[in-house]
PDB file of N, CA and C in Angstrom:
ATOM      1  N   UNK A   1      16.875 -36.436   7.207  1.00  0.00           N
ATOM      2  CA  UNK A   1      15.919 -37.501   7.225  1.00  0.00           C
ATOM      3  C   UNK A   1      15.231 -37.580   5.879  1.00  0.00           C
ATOM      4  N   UNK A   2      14.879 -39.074   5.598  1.00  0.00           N
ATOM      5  CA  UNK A   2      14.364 -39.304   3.954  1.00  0.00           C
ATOM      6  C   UNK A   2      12.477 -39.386   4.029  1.00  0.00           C
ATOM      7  N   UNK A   3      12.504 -38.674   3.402  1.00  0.00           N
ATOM      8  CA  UNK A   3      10.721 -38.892   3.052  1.00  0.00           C
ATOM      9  C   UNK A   3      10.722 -40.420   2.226  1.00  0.00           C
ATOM     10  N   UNK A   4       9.845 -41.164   3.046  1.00  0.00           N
ATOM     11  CA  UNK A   4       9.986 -42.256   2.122  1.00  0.00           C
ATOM     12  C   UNK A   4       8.413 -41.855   1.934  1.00  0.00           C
ATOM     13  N   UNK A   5       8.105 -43.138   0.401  1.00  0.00           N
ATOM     14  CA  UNK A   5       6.925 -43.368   0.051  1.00  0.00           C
ATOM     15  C   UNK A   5       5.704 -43.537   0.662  1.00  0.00           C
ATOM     16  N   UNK A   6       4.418 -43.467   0.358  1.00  0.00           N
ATOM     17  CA  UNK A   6       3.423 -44.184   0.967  1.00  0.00           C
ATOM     18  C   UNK A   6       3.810 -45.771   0.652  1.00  0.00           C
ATOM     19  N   UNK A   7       3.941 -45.991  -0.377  1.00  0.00           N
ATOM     20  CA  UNK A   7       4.085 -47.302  -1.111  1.00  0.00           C
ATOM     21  C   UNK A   7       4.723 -48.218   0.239  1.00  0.00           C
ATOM     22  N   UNK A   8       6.265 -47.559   0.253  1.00  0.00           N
ATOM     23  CA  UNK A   8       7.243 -48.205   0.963  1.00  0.00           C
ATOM     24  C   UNK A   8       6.579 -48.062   2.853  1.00  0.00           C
ATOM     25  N   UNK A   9       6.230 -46.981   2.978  1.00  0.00           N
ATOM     26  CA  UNK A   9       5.747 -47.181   4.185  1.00  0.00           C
ATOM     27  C   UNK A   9       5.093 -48.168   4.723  1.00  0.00           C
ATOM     28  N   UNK A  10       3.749 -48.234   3.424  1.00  0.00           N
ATOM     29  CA  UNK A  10       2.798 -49.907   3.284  1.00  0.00           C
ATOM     30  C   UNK A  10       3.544 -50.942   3.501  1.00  0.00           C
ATOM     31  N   UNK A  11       4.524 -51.396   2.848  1.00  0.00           N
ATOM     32  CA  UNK A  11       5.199 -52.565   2.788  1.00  0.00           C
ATOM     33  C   UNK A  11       6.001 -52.943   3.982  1.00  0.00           C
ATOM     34  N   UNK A  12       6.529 -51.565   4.835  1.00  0.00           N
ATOM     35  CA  UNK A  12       7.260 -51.709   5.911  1.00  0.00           C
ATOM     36  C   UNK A  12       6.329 -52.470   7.054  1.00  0.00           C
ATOM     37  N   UNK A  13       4.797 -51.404   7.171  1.00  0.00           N
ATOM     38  CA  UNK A  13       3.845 -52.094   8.095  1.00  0.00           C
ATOM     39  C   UNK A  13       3.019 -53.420   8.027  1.00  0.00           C
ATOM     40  N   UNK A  14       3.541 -53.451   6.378  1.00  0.00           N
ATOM     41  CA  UNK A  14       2.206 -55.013   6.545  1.00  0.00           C
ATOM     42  C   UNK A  14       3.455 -55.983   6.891  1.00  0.00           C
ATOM     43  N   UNK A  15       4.970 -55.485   6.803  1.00  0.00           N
ATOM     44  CA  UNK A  15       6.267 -56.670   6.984  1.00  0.00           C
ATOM     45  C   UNK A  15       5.916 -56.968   8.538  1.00  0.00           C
ATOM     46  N   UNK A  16       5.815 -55.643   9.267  1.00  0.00           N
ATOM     47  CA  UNK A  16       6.159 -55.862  10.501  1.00  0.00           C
ATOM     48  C   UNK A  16       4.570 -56.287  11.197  1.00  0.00           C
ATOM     49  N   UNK A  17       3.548 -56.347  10.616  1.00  0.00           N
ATOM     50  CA  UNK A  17       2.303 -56.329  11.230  1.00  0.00           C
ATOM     51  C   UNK A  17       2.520 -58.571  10.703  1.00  0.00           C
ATOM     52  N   UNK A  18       2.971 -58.742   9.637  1.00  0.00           N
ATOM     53  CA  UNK A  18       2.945 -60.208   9.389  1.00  0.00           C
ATOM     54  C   UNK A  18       4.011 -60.956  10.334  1.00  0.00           C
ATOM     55  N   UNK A  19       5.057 -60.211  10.877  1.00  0.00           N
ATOM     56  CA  UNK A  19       6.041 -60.887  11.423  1.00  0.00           C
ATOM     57  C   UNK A  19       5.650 -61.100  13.129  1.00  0.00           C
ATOM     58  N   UNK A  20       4.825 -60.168  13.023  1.00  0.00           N
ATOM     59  CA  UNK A  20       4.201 -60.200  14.482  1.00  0.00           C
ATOM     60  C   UNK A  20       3.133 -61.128  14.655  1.00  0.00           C
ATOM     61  N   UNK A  21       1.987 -61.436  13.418  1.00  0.00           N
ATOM     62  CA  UNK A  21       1.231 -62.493  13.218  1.00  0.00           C
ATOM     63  C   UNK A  21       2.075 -63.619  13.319  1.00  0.00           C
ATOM     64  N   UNK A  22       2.942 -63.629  12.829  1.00  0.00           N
ATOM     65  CA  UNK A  22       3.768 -65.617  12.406  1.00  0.00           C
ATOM     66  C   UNK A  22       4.166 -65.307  13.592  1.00  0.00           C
ATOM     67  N   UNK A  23       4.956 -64.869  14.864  1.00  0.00           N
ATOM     68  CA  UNK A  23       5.127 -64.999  15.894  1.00  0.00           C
ATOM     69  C   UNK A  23       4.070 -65.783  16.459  1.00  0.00           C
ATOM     70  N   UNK A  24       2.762 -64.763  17.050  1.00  0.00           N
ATOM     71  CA  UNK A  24       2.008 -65.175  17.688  1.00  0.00           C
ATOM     72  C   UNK A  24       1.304 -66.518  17.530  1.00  0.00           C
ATOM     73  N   UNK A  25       1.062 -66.994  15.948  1.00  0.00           N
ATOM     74  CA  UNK A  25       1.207 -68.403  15.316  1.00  0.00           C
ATOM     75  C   UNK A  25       1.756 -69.412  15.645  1.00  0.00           C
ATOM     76  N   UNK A  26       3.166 -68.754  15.874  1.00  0.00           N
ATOM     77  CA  UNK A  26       4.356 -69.709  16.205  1.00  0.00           C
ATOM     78  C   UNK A  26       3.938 -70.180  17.578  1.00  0.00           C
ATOM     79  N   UNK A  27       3.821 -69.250  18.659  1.00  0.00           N
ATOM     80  CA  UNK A  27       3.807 -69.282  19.602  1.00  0.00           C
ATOM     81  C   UNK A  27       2.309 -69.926  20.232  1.00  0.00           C
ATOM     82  N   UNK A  28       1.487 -70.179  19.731  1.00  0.00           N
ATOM     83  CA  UNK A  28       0.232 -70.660  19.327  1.00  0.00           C
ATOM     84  C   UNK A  28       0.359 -71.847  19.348  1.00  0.00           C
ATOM     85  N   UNK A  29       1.048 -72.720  18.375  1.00  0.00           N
ATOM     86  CA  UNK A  29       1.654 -73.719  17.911  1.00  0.00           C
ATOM     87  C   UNK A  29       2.164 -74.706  19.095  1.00  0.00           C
ATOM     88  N   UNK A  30       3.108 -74.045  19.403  1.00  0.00           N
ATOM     89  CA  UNK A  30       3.825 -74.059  20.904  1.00  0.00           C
ATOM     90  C   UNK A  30       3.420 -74.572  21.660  1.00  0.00           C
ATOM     91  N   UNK A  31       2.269 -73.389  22.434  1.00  0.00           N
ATOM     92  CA  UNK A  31       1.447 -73.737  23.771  1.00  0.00           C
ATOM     93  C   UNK A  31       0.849 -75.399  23.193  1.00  0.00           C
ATOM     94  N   UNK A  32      -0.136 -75.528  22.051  1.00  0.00           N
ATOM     95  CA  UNK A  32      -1.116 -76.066  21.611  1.00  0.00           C
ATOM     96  C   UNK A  32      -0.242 -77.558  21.611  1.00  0.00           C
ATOM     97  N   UNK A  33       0.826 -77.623  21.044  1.00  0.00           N
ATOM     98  CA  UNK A  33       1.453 -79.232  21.464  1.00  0.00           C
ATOM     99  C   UNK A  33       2.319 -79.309  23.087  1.00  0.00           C
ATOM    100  N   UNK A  34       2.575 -78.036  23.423  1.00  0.00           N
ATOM    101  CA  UNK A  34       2.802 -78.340  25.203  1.00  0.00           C
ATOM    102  C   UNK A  34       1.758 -79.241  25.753  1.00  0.00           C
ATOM    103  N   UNK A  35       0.324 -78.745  25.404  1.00  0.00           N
ATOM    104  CA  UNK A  35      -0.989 -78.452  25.920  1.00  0.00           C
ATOM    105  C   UNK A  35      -1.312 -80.418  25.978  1.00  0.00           C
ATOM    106  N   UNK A  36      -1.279 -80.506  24.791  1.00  0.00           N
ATOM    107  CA  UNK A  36      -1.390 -82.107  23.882  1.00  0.00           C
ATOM    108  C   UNK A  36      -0.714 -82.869  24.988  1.00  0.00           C
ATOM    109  N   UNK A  37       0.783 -82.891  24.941  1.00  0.00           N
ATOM    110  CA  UNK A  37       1.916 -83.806  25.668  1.00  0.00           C
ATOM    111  C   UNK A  37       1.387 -83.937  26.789  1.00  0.00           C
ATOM    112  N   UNK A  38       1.196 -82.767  27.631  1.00  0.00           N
ATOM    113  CA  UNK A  38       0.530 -82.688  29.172  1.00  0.00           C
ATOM    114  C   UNK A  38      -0.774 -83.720  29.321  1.00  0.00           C
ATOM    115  N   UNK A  39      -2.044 -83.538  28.520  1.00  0.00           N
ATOM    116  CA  UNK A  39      -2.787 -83.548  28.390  1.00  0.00           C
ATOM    117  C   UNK A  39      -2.860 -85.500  28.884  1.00  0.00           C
ATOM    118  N   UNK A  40      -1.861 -85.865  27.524  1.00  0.00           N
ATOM    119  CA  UNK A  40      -1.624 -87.139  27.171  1.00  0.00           C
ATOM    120  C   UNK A  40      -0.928 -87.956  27.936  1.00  0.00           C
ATOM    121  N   UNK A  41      -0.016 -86.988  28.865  1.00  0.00           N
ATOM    122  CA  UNK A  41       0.491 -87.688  30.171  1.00  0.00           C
ATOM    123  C   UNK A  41      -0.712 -88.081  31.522  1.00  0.00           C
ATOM    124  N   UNK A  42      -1.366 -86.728  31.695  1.00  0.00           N
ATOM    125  CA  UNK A  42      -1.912 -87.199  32.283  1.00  0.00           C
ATOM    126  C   UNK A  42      -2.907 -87.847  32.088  1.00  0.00           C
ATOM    127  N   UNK A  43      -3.439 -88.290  31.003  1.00  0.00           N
ATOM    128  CA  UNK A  43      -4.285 -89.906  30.403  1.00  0.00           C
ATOM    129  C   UNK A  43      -3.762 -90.861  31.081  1.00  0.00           C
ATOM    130  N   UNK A  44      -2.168 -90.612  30.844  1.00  0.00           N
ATOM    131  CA  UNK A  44      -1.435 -92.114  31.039  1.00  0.00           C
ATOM    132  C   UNK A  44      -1.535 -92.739  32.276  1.00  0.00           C
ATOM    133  N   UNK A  45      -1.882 -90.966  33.325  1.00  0.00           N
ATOM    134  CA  UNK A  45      -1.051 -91.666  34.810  1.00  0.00           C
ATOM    135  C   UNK A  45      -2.555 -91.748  35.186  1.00  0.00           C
ATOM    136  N   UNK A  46      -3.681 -91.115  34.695  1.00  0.00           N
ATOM    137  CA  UNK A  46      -4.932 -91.755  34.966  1.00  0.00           C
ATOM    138  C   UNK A  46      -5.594 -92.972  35.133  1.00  0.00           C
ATOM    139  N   UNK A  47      -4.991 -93.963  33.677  1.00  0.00           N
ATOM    140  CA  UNK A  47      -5.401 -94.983  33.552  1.00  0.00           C
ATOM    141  C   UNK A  47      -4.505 -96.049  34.330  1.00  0.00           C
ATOM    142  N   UNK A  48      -3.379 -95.778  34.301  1.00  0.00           N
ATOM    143  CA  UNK A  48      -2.584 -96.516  35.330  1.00  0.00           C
ATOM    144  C   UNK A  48      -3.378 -96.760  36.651  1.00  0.00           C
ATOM    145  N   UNK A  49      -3.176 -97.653  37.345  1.00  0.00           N
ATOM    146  CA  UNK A  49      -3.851 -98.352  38.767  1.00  0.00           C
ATOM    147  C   UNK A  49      -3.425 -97.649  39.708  1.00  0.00           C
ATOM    148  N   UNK A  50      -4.098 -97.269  40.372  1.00  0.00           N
ATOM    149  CA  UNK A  50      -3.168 -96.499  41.541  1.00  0.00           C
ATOM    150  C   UNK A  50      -2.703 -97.752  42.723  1.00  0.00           C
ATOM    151  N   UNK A  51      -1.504 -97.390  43.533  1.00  0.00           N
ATOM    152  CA  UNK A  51      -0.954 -98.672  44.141  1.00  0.00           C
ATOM    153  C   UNK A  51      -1.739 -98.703  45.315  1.00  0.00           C
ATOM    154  N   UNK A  52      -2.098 -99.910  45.730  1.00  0.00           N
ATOM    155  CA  UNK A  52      -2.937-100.127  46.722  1.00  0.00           C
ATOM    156  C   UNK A  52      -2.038 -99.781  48.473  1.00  0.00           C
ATOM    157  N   UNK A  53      -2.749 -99.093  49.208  1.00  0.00           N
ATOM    158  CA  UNK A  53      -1.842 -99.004  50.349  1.00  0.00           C
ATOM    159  C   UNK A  53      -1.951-100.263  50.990  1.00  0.00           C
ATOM    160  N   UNK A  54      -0.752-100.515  52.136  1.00  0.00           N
ATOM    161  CA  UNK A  54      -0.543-101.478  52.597  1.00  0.00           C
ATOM    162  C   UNK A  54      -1.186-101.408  54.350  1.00  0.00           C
ATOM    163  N   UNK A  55      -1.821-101.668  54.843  1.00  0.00           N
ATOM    164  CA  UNK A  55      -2.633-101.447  55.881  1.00  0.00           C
ATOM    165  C   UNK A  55      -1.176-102.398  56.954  1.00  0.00           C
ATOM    166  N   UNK A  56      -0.696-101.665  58.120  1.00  0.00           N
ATOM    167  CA  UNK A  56      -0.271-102.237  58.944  1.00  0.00           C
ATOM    168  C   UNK A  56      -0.690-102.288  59.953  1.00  0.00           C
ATOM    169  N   UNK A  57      -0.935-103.412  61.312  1.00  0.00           N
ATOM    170  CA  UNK A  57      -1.362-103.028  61.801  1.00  0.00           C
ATOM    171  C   UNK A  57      -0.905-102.631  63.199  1.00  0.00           C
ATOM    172  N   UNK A  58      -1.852-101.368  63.566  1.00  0.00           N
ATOM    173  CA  UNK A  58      -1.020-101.245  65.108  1.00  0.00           C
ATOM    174  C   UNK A  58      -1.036-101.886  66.157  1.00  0.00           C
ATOM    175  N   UNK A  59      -0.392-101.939  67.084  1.00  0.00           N
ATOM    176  CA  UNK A  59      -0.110-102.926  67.946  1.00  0.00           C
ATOM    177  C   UNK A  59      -0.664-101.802  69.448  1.00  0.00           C
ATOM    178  N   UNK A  60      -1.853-102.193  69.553  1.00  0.00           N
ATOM    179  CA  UNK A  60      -2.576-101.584  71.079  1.00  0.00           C
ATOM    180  C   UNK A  60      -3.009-102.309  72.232  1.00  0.00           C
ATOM    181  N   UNK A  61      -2.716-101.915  73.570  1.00  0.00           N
ATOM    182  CA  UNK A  61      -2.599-102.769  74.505  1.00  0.00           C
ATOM    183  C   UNK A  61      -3.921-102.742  75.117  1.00  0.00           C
ATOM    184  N   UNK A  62      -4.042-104.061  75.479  1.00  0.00           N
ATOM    185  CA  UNK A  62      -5.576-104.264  75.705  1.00  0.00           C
ATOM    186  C   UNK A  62      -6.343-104.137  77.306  1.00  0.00           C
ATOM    187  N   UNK A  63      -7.417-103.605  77.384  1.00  0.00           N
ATOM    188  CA  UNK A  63      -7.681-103.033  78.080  1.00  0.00           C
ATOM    189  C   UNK A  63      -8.920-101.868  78.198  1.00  0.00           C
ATOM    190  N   UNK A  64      -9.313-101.182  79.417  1.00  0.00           N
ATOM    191  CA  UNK A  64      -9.745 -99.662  79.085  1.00  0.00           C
ATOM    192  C   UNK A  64      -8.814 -98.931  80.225  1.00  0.00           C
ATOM    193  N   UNK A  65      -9.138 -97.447  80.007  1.00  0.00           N
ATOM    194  CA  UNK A  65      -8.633 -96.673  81.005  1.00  0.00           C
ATOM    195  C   UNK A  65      -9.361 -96.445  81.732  1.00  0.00           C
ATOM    196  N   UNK A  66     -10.941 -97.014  82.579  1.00  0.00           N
ATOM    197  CA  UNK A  66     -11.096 -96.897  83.608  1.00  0.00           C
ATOM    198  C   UNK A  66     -12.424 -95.551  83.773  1.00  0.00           C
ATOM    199  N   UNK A  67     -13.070 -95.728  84.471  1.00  0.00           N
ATOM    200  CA  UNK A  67     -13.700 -93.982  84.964  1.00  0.00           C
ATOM    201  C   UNK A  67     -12.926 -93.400  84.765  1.00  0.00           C
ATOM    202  N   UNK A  68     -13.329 -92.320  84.376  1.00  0.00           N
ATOM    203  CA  UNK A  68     -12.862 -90.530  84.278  1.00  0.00           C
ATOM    204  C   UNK A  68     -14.089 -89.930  84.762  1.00  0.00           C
ATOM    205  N   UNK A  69     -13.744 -88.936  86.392  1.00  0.00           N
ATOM    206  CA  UNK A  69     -14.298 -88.156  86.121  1.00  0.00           C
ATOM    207  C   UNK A  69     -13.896 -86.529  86.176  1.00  0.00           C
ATOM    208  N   UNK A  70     -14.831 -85.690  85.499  1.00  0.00           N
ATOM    209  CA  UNK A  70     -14.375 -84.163  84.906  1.00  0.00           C
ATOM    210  C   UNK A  70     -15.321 -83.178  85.927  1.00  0.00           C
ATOM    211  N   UNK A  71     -14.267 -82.896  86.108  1.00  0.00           N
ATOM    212  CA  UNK A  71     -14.640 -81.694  86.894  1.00  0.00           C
ATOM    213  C   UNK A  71     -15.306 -80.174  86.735  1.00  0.00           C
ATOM    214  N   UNK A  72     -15.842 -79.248  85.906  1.00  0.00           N
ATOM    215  CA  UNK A  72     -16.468 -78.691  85.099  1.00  0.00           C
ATOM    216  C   UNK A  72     -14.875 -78.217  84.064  1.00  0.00           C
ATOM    217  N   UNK A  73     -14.978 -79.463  83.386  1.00  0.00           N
ATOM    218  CA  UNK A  73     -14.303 -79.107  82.353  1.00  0.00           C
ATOM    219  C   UNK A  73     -15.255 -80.224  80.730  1.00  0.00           C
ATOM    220  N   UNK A  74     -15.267 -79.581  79.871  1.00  0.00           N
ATOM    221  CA  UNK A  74     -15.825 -80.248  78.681  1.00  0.00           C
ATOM    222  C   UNK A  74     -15.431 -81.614  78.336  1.00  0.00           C
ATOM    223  N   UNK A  75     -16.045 -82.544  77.924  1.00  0.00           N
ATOM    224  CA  UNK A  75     -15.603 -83.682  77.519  1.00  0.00           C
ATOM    225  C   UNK A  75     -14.468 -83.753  76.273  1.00  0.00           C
ATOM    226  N   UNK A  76     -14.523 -82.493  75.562  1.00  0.00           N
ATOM    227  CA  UNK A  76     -14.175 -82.671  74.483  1.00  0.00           C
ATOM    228  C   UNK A  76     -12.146 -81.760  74.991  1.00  0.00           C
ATOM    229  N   UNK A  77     -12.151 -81.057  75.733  1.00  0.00           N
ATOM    230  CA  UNK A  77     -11.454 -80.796  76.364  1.00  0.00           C
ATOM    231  C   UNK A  77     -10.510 -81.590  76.799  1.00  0.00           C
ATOM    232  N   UNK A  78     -11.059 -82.350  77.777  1.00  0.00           N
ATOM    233  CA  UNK A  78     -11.130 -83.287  78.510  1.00  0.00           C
ATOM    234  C   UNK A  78     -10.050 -85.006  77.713  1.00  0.00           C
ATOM    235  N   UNK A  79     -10.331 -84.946  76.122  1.00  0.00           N
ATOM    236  CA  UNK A  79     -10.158 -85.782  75.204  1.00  0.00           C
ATOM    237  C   UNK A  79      -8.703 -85.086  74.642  1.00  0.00           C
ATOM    238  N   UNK A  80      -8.883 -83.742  74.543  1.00  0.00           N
ATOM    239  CA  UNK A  80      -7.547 -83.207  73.770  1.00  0.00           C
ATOM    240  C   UNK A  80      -6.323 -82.967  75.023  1.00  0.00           C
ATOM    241  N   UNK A  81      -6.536 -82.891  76.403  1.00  0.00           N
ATOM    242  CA  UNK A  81      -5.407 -82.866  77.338  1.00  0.00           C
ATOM    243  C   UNK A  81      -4.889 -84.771  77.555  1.00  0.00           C
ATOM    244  N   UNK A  82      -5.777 -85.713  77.390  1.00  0.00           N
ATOM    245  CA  UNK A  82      -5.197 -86.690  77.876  1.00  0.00           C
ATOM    246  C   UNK A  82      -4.646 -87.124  76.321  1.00  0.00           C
ATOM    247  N   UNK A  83      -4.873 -86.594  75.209  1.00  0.00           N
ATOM    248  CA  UNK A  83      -4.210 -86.896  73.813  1.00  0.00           C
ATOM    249  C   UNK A  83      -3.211 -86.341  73.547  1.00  0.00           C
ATOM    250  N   UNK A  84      -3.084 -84.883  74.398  1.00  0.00           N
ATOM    251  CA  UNK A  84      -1.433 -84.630  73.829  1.00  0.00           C
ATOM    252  C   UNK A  84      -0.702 -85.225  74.900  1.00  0.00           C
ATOM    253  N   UNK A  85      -0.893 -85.601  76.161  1.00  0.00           N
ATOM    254  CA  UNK A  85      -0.387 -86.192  77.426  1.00  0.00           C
ATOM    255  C   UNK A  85      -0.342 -87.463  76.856  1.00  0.00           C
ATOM    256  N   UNK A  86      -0.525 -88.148  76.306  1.00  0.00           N
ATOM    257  CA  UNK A  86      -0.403 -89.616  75.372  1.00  0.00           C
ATOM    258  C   UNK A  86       0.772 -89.468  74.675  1.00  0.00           C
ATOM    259  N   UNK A  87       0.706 -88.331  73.658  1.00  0.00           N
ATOM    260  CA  UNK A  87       1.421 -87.850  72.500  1.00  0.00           C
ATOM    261  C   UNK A  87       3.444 -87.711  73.415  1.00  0.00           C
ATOM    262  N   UNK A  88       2.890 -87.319  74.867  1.00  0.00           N
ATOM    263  CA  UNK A  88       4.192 -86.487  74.824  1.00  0.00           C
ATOM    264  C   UNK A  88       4.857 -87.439  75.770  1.00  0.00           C
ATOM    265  N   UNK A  89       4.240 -88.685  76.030  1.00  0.00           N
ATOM    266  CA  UNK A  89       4.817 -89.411  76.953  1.00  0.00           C
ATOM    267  C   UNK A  89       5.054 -90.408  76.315  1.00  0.00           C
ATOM    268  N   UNK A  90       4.506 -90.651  74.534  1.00  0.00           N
ATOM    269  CA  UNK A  90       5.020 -91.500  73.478  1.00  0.00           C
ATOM    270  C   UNK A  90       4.610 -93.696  73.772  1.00  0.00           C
ATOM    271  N   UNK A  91       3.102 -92.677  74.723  1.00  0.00           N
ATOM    272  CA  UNK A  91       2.278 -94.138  75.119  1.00  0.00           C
ATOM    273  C   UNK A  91       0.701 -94.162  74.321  1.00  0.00           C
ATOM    274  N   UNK A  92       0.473 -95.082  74.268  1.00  0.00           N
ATOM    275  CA  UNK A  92      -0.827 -95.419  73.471  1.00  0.00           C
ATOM    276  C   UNK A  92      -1.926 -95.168  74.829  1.00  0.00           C
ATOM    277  N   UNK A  93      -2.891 -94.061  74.286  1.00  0.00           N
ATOM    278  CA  UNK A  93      -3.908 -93.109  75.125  1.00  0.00           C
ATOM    279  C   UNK A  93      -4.458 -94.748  76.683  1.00  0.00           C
ATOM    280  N   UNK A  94      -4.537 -95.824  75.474  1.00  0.00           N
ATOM    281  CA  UNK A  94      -5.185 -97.179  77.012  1.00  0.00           C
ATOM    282  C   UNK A  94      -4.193 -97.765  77.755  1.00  0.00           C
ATOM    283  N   UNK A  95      -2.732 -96.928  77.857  1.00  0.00           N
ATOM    284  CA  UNK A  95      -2.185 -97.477  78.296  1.00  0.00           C
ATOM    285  C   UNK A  95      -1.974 -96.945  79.655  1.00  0.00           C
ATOM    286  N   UNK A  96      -2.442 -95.106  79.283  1.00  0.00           N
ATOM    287  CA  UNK A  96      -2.037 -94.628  80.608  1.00  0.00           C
ATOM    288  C   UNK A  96      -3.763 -94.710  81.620  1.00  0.00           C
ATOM    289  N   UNK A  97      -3.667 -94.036  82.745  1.00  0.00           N
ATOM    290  CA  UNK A  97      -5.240 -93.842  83.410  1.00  0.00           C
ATOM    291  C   UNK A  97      -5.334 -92.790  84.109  1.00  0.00           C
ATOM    292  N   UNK A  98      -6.104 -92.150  83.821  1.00  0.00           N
ATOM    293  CA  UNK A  98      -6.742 -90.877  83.955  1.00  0.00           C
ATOM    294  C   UNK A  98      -7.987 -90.842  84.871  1.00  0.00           C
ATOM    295  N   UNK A  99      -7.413 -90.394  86.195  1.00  0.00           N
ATOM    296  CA  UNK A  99      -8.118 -90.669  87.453  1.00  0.00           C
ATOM    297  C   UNK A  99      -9.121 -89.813  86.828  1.00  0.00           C
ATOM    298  N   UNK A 100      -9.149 -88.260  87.299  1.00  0.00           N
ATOM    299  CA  UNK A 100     -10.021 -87.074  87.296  1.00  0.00           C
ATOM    300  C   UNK A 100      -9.204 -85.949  86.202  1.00  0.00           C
ATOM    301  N   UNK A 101     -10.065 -85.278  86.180  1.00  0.00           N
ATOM    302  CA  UNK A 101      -9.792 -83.784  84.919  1.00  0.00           C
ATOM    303  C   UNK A 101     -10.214 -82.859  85.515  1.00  0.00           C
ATOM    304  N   UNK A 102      -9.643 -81.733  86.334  1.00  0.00           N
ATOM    305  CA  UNK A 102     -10.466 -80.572  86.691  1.00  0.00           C
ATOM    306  C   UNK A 102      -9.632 -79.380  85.971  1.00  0.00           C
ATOM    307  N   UNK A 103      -9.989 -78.485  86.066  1.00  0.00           N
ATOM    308  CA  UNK A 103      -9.742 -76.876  85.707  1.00  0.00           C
ATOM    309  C   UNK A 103      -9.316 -76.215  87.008  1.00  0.00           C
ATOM    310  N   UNK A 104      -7.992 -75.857  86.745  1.00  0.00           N
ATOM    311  CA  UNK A 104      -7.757 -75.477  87.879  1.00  0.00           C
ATOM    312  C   UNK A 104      -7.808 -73.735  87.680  1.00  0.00           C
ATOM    313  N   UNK A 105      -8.705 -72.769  88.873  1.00  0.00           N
ATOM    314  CA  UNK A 105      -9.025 -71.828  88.621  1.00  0.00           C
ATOM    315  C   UNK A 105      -8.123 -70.600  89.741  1.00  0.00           C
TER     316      UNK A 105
END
């Protein structure tokens, strides 16, 4: 193995201590116009209009469903059994009628 210089040693570390700076530079560089492009896109899609939704409307049959009464069960209860019973019979909630609601114990 060679004894090298102090001299040469210097020159080896400030090579490799600068090449590691211009990297991180580089890479600096990089992010900093990624950063820009992004930035500037989303300006674009900002100022752009957003598209207006189109409201359709639903078609519900007219009417009410009548008294309900609940048997010691919650009203709110009461709202989520005849909504999935709507849901699963693929009828609009005023179409069906809902004598009574009890809890059966």
């Amino acid at each position: 193995m060679e004894n090298i210089s102090i001299m040469d040693a210097l020159v080896t570390a400030l090579t490799g201590y600068g090449v590691v700076f211009l990297g991180i530079i580089l890479l600096m560089i990089v992010v900093m116009i990624m950063g820009s492009i992004f930035s500037a896109k989303e300006k674009k899609a900002a100022a752009a209009p957003a598209p207006t939704p189109v409201e359709v409307p639903k078609a519900t049959a007219p009417g009410t469903a009548g008294e309900l009464k609940l048997h010691d069960v919650e009203p709110k209860t009461a709202a989520m059994l005849m909504a999935i019973v709507a849901d699963k019979l693929g009828k609009p909630l005023n179409e069906l009628r809902f004598i009574s609601i009890k809890e059966d114990k």
